[in-house]
C-alpha atoms as a PDB file:
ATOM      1  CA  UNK A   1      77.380 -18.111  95.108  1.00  0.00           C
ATOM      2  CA  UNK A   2      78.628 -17.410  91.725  1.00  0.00           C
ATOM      3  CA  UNK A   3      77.241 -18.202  88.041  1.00  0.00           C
ATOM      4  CA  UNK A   4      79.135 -21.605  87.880  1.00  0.00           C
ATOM      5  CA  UNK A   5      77.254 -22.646  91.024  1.00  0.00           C
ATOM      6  CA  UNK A   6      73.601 -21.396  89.716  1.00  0.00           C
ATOM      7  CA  UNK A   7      74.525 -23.723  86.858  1.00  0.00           C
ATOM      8  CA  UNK A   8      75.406 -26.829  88.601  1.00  0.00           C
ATOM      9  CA  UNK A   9      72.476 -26.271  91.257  1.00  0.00           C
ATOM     10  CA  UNK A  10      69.913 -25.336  88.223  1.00  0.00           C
ATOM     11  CA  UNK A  11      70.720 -28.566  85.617  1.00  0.00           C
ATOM     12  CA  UNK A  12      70.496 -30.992  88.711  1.00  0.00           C
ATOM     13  CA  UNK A  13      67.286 -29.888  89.578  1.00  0.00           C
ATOM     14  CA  UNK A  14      66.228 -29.931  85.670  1.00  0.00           C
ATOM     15  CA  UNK A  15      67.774 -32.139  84.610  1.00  0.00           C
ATOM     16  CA  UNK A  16      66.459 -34.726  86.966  1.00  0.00           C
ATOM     17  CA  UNK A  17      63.190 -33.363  86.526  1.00  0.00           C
ATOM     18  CA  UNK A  18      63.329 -34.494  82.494  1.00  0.00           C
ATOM     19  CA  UNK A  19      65.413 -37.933  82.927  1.00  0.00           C
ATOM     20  CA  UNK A  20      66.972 -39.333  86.453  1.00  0.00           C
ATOM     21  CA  UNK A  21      70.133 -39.817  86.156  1.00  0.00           C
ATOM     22  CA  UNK A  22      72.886 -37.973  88.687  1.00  0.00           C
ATOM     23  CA  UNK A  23      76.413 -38.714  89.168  1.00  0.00           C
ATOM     24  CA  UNK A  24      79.525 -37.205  88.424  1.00  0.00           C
ATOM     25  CA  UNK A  25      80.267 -34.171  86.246  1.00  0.00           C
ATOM     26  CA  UNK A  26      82.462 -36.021  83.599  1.00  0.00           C
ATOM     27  CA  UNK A  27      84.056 -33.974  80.722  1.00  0.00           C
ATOM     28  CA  UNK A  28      84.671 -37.607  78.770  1.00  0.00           C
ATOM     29  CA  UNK A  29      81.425 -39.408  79.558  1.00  0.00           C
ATOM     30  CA  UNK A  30      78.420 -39.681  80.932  1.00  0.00           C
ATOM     31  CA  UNK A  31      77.328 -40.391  84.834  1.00  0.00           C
ATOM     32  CA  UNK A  32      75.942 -43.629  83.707  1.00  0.00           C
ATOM     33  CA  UNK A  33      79.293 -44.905  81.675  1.00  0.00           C
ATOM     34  CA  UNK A  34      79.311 -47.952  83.785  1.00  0.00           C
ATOM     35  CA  UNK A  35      75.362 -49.119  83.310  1.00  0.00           C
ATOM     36  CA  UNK A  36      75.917 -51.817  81.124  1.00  0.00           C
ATOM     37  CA  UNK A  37      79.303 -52.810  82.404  1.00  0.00           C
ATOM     38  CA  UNK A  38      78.998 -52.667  85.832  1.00  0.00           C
ATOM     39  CA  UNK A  39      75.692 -51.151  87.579  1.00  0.00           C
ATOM     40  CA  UNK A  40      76.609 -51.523  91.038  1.00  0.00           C
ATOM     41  CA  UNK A  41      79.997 -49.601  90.727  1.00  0.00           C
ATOM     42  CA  UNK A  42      78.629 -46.056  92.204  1.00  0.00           C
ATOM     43  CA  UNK A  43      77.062 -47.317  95.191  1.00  0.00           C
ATOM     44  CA  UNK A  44      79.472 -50.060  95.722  1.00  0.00           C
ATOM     45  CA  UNK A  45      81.871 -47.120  96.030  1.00  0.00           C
ATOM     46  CA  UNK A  46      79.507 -45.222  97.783  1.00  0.00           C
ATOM     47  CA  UNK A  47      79.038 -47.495 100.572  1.00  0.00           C
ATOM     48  CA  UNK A  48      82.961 -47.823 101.152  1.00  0.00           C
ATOM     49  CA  UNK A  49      83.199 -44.117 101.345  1.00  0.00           C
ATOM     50  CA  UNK A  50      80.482 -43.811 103.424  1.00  0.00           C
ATOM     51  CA  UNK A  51      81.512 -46.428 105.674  1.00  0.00           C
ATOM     52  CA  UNK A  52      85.321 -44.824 106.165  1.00  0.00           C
ATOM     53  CA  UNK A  53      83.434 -41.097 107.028  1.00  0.00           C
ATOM     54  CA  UNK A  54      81.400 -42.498 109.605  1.00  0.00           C
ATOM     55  CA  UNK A  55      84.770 -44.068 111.493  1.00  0.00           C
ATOM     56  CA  UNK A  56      87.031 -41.105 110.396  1.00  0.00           C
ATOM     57  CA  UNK A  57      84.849 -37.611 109.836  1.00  0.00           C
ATOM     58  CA  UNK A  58      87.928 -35.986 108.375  1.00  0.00           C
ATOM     59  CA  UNK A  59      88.174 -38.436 105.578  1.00  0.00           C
ATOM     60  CA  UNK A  60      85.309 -36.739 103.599  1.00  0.00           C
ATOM     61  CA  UNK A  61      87.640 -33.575 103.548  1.00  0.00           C
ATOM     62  CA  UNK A  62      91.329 -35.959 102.843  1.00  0.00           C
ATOM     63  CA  UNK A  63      89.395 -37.413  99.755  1.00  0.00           C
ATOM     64  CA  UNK A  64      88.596 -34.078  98.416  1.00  0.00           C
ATOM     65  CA  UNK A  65      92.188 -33.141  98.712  1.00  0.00           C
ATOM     66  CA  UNK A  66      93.252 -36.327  97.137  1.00  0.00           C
ATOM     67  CA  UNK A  67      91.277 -36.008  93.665  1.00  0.00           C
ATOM     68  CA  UNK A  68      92.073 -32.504  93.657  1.00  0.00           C
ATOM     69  CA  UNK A  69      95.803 -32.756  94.117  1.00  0.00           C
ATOM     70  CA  UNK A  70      94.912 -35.949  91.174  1.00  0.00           C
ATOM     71  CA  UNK A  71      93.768 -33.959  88.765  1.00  0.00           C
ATOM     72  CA  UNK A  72      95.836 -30.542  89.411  1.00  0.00           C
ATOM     73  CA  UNK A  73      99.072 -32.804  87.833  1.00  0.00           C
ATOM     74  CA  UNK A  74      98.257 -34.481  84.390  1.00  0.00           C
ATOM     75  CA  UNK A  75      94.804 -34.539  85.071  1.00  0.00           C
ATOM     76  CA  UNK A  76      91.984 -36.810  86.453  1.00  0.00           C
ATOM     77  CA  UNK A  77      94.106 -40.034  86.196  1.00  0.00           C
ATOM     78  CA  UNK A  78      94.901 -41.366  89.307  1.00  0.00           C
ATOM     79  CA  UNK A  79      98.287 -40.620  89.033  1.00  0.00           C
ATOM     80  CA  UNK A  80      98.569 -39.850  92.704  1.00  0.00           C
ATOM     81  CA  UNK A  81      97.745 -43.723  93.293  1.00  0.00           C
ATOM     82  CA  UNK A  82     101.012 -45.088  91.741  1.00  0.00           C
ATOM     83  CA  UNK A  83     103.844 -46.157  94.149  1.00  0.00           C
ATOM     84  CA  UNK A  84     107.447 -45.410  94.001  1.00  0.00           C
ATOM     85  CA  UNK A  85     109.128 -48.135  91.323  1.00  0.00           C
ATOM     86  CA  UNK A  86     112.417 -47.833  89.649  1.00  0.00           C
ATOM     87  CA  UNK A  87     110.677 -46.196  86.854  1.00  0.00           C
ATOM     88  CA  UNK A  88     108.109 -44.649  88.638  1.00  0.00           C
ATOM     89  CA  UNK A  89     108.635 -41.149  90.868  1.00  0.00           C
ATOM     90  CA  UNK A  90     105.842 -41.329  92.482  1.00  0.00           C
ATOM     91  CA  UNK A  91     103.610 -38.116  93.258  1.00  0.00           C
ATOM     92  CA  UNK A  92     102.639 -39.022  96.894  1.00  0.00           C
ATOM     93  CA  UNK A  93     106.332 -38.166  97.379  1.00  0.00           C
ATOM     94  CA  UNK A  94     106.378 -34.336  96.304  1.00  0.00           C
ATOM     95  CA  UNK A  95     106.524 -31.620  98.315  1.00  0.00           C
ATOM     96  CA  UNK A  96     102.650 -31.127  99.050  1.00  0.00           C
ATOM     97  CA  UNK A  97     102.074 -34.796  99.131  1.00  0.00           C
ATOM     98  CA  UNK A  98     104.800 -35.849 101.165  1.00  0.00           C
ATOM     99  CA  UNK A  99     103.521 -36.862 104.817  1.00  0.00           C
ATOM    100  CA  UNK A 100     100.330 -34.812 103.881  1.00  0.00           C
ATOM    101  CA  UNK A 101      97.793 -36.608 101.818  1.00  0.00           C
ATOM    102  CA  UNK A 102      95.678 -39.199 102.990  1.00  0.00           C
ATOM    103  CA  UNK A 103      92.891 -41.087 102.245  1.00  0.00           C
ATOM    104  CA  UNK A 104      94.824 -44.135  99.970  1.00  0.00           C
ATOM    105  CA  UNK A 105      93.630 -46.946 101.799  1.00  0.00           C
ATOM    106  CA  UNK A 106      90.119 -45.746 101.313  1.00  0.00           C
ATOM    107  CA  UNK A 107      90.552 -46.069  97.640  1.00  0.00           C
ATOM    108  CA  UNK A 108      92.219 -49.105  97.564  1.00  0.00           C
ATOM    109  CA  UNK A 109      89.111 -50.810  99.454  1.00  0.00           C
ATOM    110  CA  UNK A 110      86.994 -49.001  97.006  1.00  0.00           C
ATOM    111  CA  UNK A 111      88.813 -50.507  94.072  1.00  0.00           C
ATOM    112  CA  UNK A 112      88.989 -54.289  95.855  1.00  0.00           C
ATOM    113  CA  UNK A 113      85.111 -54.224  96.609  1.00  0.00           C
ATOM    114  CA  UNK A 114      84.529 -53.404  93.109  1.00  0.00           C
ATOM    115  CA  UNK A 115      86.891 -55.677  91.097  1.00  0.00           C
ATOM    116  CA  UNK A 116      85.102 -58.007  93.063  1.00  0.00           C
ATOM    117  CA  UNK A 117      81.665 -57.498  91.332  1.00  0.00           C
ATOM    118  CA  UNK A 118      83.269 -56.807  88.508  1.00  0.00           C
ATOM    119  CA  UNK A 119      87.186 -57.315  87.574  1.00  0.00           C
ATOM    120  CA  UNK A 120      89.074 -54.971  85.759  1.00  0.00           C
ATOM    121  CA  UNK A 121      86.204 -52.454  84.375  1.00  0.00           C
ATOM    122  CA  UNK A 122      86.025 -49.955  86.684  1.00  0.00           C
ATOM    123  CA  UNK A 123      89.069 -47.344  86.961  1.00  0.00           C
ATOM    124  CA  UNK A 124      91.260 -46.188  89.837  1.00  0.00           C
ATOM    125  CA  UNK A 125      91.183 -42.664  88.600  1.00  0.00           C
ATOM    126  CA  UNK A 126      86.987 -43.059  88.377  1.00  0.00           C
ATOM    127  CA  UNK A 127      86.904 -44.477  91.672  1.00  0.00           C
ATOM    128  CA  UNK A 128      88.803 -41.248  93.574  1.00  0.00           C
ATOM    129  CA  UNK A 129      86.953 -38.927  91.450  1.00  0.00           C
ATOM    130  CA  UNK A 130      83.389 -40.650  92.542  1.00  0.00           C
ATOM    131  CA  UNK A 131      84.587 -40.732  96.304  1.00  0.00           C
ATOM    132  CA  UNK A 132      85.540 -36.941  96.300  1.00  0.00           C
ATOM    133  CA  UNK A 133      81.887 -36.246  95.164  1.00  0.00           C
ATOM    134  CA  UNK A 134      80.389 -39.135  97.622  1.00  0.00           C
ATOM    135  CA  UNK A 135      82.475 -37.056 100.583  1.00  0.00           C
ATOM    136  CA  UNK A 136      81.123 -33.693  99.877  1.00  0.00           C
ATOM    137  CA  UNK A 137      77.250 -34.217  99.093  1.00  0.00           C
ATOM    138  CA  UNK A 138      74.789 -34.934 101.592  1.00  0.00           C
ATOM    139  CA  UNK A 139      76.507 -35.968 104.513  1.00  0.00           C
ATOM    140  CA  UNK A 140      77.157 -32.196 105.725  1.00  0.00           C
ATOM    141  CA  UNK A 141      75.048 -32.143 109.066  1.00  0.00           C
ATOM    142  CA  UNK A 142      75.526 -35.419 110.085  1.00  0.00           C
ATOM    143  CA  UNK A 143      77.402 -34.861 113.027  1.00  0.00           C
ATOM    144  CA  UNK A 144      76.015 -31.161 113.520  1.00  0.00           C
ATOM    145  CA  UNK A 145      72.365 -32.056 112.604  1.00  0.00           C
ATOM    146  CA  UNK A 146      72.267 -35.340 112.158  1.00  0.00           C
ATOM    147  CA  UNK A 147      68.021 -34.933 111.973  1.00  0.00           C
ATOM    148  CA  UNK A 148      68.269 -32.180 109.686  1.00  0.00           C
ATOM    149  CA  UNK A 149      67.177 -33.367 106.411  1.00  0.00           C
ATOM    150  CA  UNK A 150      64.663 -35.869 108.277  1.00  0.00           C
ATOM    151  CA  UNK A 151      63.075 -32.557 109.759  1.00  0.00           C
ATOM    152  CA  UNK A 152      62.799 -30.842 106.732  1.00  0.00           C
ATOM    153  CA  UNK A 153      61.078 -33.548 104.592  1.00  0.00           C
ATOM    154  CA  UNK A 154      58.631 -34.048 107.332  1.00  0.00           C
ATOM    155  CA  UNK A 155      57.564 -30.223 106.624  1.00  0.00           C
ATOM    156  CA  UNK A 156      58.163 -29.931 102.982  1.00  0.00           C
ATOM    157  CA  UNK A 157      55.590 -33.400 103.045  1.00  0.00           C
ATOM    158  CA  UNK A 158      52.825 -32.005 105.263  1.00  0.00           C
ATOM    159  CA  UNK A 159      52.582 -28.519 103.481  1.00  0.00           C
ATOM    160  CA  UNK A 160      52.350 -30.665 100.228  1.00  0.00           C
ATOM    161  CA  UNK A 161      49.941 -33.345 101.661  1.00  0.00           C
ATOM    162  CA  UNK A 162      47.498 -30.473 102.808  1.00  0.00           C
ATOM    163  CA  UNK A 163      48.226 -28.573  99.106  1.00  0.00           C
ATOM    164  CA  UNK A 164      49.645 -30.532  96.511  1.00  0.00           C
ATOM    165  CA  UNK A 165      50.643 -27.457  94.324  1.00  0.00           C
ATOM    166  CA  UNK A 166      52.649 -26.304  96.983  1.00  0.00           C
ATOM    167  CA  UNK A 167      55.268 -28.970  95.609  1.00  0.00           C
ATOM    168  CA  UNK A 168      55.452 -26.441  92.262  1.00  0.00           C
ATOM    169  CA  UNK A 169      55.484 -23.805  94.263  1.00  0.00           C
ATOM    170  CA  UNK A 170      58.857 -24.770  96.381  1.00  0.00           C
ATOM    171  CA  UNK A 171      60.504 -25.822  92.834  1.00  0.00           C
ATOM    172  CA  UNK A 172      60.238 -22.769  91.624  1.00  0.00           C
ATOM    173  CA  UNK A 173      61.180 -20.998  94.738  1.00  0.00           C
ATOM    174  CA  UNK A 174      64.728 -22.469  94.527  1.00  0.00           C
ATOM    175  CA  UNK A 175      64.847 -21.975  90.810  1.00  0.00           C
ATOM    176  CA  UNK A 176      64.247 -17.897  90.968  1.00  0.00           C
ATOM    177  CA  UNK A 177      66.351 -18.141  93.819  1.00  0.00           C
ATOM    178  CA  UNK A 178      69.353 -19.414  92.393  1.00  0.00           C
ATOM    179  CA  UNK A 179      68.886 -17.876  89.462  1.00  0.00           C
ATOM    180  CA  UNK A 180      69.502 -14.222  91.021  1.00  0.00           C
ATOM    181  CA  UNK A 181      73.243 -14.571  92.556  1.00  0.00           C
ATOM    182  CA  UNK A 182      73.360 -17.920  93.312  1.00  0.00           C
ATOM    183  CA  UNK A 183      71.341 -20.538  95.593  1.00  0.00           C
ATOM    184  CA  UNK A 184      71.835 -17.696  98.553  1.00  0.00           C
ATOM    185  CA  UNK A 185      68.175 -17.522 100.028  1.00  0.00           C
ATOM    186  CA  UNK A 186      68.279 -14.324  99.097  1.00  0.00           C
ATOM    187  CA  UNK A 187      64.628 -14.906  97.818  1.00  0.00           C
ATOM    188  CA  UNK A 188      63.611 -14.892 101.704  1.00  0.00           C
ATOM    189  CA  UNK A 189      64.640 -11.213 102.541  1.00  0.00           C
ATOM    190  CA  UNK A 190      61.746  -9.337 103.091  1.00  0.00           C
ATOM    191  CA  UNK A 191      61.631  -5.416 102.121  1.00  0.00           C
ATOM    192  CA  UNK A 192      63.685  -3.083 104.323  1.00  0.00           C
ATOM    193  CA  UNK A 193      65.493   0.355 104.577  1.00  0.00           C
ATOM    194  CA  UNK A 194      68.894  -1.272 102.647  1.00  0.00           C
ATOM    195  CA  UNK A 195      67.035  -4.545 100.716  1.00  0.00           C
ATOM    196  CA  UNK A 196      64.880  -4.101  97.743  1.00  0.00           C
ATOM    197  CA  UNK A 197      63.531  -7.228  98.475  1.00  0.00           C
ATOM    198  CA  UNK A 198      63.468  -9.982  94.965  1.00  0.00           C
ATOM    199  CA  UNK A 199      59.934 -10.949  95.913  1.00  0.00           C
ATOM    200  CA  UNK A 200      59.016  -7.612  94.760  1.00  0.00           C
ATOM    201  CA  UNK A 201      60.656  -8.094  91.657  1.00  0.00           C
ATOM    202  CA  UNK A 202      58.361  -8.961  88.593  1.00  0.00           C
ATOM    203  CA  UNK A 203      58.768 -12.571  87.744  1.00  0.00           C
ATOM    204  CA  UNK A 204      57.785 -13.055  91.883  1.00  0.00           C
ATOM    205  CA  UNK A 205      55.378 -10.230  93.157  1.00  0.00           C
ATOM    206  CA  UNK A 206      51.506 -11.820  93.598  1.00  0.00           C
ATOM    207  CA  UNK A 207      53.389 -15.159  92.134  1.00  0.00           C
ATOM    208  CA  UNK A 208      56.541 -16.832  94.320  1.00  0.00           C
ATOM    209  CA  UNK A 209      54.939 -18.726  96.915  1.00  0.00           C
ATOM    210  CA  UNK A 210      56.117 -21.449  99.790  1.00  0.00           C
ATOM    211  CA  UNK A 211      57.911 -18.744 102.085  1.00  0.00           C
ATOM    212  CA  UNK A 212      55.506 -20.596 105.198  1.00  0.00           C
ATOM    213  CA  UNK A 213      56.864 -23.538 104.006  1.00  0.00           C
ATOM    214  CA  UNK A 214      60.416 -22.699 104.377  1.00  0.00           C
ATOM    215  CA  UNK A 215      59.847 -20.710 107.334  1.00  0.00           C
ATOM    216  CA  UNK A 216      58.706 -23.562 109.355  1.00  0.00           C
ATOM    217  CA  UNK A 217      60.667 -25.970 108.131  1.00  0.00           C
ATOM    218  CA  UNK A 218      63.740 -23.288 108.978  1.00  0.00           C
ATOM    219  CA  UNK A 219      61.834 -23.037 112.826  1.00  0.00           C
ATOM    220  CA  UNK A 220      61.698 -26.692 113.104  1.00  0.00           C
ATOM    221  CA  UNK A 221      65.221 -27.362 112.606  1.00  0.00           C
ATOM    222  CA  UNK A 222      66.206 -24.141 114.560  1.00  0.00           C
ATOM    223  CA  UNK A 223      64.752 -26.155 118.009  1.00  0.00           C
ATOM    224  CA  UNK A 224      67.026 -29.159 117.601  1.00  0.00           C
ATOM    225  CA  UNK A 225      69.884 -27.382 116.048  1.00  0.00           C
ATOM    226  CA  UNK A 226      70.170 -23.639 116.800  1.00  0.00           C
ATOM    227  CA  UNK A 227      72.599 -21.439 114.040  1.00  0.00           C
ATOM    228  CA  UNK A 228      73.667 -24.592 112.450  1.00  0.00           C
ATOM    229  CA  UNK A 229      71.341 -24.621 109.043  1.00  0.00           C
ATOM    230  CA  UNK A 230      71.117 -22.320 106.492  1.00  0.00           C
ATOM    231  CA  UNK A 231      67.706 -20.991 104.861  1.00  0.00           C
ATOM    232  CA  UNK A 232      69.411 -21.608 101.518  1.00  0.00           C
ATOM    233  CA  UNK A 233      70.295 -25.610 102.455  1.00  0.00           C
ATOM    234  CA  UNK A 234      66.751 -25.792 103.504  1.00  0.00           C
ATOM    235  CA  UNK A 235      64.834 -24.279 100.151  1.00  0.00           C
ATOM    236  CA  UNK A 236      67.705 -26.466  98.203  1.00  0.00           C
ATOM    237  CA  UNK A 237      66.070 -29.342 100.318  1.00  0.00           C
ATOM    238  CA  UNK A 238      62.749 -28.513  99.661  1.00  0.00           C
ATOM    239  CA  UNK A 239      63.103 -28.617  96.241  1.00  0.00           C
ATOM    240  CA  UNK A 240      64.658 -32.045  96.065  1.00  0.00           C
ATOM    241  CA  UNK A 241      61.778 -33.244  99.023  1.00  0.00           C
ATOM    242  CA  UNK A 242      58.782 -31.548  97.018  1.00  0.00           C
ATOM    243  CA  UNK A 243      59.861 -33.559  93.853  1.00  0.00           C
ATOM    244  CA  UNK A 244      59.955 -36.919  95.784  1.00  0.00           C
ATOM    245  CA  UNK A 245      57.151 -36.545  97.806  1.00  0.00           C
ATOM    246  CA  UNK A 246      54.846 -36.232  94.425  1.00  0.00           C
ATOM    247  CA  UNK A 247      56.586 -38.967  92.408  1.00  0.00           C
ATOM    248  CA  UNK A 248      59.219 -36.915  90.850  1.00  0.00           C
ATOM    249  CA  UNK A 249      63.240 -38.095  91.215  1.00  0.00           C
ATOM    250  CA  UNK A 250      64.740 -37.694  94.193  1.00  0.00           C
ATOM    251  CA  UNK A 251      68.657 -36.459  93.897  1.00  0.00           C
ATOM    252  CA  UNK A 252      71.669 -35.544  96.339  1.00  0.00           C
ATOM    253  CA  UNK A 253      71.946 -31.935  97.456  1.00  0.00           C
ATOM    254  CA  UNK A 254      75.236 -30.321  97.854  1.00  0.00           C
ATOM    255  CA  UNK A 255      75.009 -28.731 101.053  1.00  0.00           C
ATOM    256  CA  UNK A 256      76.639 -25.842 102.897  1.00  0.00           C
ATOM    257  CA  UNK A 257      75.342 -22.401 101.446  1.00  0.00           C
ATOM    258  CA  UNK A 258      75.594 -19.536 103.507  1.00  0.00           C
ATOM    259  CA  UNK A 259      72.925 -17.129 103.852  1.00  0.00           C
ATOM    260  CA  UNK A 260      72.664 -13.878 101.778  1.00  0.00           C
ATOM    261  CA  UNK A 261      72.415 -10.511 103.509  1.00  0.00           C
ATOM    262  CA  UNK A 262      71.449  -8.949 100.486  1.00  0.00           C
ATOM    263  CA  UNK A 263      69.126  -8.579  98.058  1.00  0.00           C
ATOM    264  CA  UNK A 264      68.639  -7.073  94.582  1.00  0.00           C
ATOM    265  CA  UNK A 265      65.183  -6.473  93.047  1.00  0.00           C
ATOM    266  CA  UNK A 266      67.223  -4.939  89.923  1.00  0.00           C
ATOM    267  CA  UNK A 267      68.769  -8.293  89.110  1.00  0.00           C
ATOM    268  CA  UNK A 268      65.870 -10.156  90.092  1.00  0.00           C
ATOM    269  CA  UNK A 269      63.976  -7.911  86.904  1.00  0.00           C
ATOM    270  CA  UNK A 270      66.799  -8.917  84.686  1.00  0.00           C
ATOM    271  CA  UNK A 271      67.772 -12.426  85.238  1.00  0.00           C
ATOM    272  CA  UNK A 272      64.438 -14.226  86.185  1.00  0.00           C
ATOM    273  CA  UNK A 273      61.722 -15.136  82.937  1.00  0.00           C
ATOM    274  CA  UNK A 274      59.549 -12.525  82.450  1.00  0.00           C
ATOM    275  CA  UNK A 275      55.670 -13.871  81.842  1.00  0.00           C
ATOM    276  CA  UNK A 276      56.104 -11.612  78.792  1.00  0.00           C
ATOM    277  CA  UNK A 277      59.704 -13.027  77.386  1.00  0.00           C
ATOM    278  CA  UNK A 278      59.615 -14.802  74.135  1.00  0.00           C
ATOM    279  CA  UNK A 279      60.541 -18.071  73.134  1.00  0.00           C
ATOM    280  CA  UNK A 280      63.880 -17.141  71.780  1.00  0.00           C
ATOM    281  CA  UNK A 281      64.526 -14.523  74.905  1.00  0.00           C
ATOM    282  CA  UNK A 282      63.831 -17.095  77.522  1.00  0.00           C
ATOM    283  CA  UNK A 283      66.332 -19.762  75.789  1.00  0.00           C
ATOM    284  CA  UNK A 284      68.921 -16.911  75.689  1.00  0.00           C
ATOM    285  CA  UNK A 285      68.072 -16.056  79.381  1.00  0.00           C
ATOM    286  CA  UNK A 286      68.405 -20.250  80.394  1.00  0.00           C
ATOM    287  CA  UNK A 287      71.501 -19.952  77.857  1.00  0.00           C
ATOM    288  CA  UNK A 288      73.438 -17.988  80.348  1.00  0.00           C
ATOM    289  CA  UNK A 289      72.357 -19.604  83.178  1.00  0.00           C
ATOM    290  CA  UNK A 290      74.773 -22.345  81.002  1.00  0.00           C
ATOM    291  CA  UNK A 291      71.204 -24.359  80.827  1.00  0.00           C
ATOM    292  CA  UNK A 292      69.710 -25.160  77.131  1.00  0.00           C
ATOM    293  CA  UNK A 293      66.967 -25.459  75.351  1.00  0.00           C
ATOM    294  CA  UNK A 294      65.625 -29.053  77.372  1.00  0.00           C
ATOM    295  CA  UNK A 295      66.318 -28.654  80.310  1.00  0.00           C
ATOM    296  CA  UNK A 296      64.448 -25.542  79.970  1.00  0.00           C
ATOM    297  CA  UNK A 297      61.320 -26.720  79.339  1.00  0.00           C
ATOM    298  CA  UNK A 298      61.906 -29.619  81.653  1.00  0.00           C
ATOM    299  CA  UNK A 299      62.062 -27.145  84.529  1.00  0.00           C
ATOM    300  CA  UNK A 300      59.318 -25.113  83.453  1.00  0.00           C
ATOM    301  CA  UNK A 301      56.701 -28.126  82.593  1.00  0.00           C
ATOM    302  CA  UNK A 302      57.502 -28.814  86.377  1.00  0.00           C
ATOM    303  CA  UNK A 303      56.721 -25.914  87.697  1.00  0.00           C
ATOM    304  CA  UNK A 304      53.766 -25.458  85.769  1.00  0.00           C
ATOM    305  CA  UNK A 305      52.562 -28.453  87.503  1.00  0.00           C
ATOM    306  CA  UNK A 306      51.606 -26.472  90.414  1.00  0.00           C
ATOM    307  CA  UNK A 307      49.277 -24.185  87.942  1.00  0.00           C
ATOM    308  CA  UNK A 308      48.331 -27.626  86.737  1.00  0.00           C
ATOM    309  CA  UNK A 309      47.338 -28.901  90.326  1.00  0.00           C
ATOM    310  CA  UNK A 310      45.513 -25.973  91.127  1.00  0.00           C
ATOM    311  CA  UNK A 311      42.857 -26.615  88.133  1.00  0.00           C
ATOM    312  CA  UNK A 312      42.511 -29.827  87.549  1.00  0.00           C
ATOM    313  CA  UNK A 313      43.560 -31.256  91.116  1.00  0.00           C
ATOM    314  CA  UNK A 314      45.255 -34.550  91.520  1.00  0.00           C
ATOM    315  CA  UNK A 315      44.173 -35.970  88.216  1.00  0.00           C
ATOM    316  CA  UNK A 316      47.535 -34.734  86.631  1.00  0.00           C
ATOM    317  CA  UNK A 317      50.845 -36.858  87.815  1.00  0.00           C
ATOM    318  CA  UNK A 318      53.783 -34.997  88.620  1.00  0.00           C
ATOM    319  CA  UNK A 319      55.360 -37.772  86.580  1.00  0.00           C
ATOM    320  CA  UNK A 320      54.777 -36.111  83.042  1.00  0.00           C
ATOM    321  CA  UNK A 321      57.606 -33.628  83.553  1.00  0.00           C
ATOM    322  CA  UNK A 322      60.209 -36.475  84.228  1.00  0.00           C
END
């Protein structure tokens, strides 16, 4: 897992944390450009995609390839959707389109249902980009652990109901996570001949907490799905469950991480917050993560909750941090 993906993982979390609102990554406008002009556009299109994965698994991945092969000519504008005319050479007829990419009904239905709740707002080119992301988040183990996420929430929601603070606690265990190589698990690796192990590093040693948690959440899945789910797909979960289960947002997780099989207590000194940073080191630090100045203290307010929790109890809603 590289930088770019520590930055998409990390503002998610944050940025849900401060204000709820998730969709896709738009360079022109914001997830929630169609609000006011047509709320039920995103899951209208969600449910069509949905709907064409569960009778067709390998539409998820034909969608994908559609919006990339989109946007690799012109850009994002749905380019790839126009038919031969006389004036028209249409893309679907080049040489890696030809008899290769799919998936065109699926956004044609997409684009019907929706110009039927509301006509001509809502375009083509928006549509295929919001099914590529609605066929590559969340729906990862639903044929190869189809109870995965279910098992994991039930967990992440006992550890919390018997500590509340331990919803903090798994927060901030993805954060420094992700914030040392990527969203890896890497955080789990305990001290050996060849790992300098990251929970000795300083920002974790006496402090990162939740391993249990992850462990049995990682053993619970392991007895209905053996080798199928990653330790880094279940802390990413966690996160997301430990949020939701104390009245924070809940959000889609990206899913399919890999393991790491490596460590590195050096990086973990240099690229998680020291307790003795200042102000101005810690919003160069966030800075680049590619995370600024909010939705660094949005992700730190919420992890403070669990410091929060631990002296004043349940008095404190996890609410304030969203």
């Amino acid at each position: 897992m590289g930088s770019n993906t520590v930055e998409n993982t990390i503002s998610v979390v944050s940025f849900l944390l401060l204000i709820w609102s998730f969709g896709v990554e738009a360079q022109l406008s914001p997830s929630n450009f169609y609000n006011a002009t047509c709320p039920n556009a995103l899951t209208t299109i969600r449910t069509v995609i949905r709907s064409a994965i569960s009778s067709e698994r390998r539409m998820a991945a034909s969608l994908i390839r559609l919006h990339f092969h989109d946007c690799f000519v012109q850009g994002c504008d749905g380019s790839i959707l126009l038919d031969q005319t006389s004036t028209i050479q249409s893309e679907k007829f080049s040489l890696a389109n030809n008899n290769s990419i799919r998936g065109f009904n699926v956004i044609e239905n997409a684009k019907s249902e929706v110009e039927k709740i509301c006509p001509g707002i809502v375009s083509c080119a928006d549509i295929l980009a919001v099914a590529a992301r609605d066929s590559s988040v969340a729906n990862f183990y639903s044929s190869s652990c189809p109870n995965a996420l279910s098992t994991i929430r039930s967990v992440v929601r006992s550890a919390i109901s018997r500590e509340r603070r331990m919803a903090g606690s798994l927060i901030r265990l993805h954060f420094h996570d992700c914030f040392v190589q990527g969203c890896d698990a890497s955080i789990m690796l305990d001290e050996t001949s060849t790992i300098e192990s990251e929970k000795t590093s300083i920002a974790n040693v006496n402090s990162a907490r939740g391993f249990n948690v992850i462990e049995d959440a990682k053993r619970a899945v392991e007895k209905i799905c053996p080798g199928v789910v990653s330790c880094a797909d279940i802390l990413a979960v966690a996160a997301r469950d430990s949020s939701a289960a104390v009245g924070g947002p809940s959000y889609s997780v990206q899913l399919g991480r890999r393991d790491s099989t490596t460590a590195s207590r050096t990086l973990a000194n240099r690229d998680l917050p020291s307790p003795f940073a200042d102000l101005q080191s810690l919003i160069d630090l966030f800075d680049r993560k590619g995370l600024n100045a909010r939705e660094m203290v949005a992700l730190s307010v919420c992890i403070e909750i669990e410091f929060i929790v631990l002296f004043f109890g349940n008095m404190i809603e996890f609410q304030m941090c969203q």
